[in-house]
C-alpha atoms as a PDB file:
ATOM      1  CA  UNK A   1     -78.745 -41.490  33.482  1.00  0.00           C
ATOM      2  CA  UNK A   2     -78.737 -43.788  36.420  1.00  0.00           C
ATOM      3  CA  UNK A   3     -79.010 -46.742  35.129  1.00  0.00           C
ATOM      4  CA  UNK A   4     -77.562 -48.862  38.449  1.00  0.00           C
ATOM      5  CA  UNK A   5     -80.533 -49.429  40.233  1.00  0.00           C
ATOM      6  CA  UNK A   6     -82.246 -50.676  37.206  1.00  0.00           C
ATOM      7  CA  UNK A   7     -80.973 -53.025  34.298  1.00  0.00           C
ATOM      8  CA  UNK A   8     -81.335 -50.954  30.827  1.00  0.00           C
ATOM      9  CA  UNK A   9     -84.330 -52.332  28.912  1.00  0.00           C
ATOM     10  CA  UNK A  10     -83.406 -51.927  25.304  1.00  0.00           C
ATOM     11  CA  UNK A  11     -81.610 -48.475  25.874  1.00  0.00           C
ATOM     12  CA  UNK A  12     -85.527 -47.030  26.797  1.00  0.00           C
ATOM     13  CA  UNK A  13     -86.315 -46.103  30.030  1.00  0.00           C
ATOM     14  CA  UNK A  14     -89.454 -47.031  31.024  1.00  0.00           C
ATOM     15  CA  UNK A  15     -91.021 -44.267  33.467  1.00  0.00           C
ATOM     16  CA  UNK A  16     -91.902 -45.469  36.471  1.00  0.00           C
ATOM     17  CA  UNK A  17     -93.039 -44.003  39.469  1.00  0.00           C
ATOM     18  CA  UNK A  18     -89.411 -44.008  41.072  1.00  0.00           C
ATOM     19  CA  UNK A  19     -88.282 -41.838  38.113  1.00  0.00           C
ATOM     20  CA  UNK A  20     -91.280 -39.481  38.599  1.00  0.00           C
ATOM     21  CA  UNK A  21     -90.596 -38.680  42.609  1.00  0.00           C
ATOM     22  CA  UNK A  22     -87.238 -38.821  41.826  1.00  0.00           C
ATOM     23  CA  UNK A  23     -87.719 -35.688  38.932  1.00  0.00           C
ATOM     24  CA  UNK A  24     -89.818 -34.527  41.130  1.00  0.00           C
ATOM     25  CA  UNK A  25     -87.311 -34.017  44.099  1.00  0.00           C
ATOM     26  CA  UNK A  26     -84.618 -33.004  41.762  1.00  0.00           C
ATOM     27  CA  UNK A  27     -86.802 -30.071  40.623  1.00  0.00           C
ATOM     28  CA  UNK A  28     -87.727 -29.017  44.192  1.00  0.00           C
ATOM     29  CA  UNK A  29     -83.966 -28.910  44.910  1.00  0.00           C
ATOM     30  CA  UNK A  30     -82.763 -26.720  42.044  1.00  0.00           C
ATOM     31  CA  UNK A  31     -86.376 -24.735  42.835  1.00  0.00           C
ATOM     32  CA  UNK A  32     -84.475 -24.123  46.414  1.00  0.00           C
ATOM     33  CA  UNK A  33     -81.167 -23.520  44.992  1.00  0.00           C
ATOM     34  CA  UNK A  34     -82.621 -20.589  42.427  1.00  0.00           C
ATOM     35  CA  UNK A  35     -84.476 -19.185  45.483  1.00  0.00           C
ATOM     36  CA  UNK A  36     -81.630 -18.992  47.564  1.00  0.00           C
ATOM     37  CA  UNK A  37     -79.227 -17.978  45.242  1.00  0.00           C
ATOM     38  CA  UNK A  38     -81.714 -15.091  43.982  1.00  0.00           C
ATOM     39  CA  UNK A  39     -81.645 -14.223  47.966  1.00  0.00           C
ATOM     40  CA  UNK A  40     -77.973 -13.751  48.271  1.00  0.00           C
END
């Protein structure tokens, strides 16, 4: 989806450990969101 910090390899992306903490921060986010939207 972001492919501009790393050349496509064959149209798979490999999963490295920059694509894990990065799913894993986008998660926490929309975890926050959810929480504070549920609060309001």
């Amino acid at each position: 989806m972001c492919p501009h910090w790393r050349a496509p390899v064959s149209g798979r992306r490999p999963r490295t450990a920059r694509a894990r903490e990065v799913e894993a921060a986008r998660r926490r986010l929309r975890r926050v969101a959810e929480a504070e939207a549920g609060e309001a």
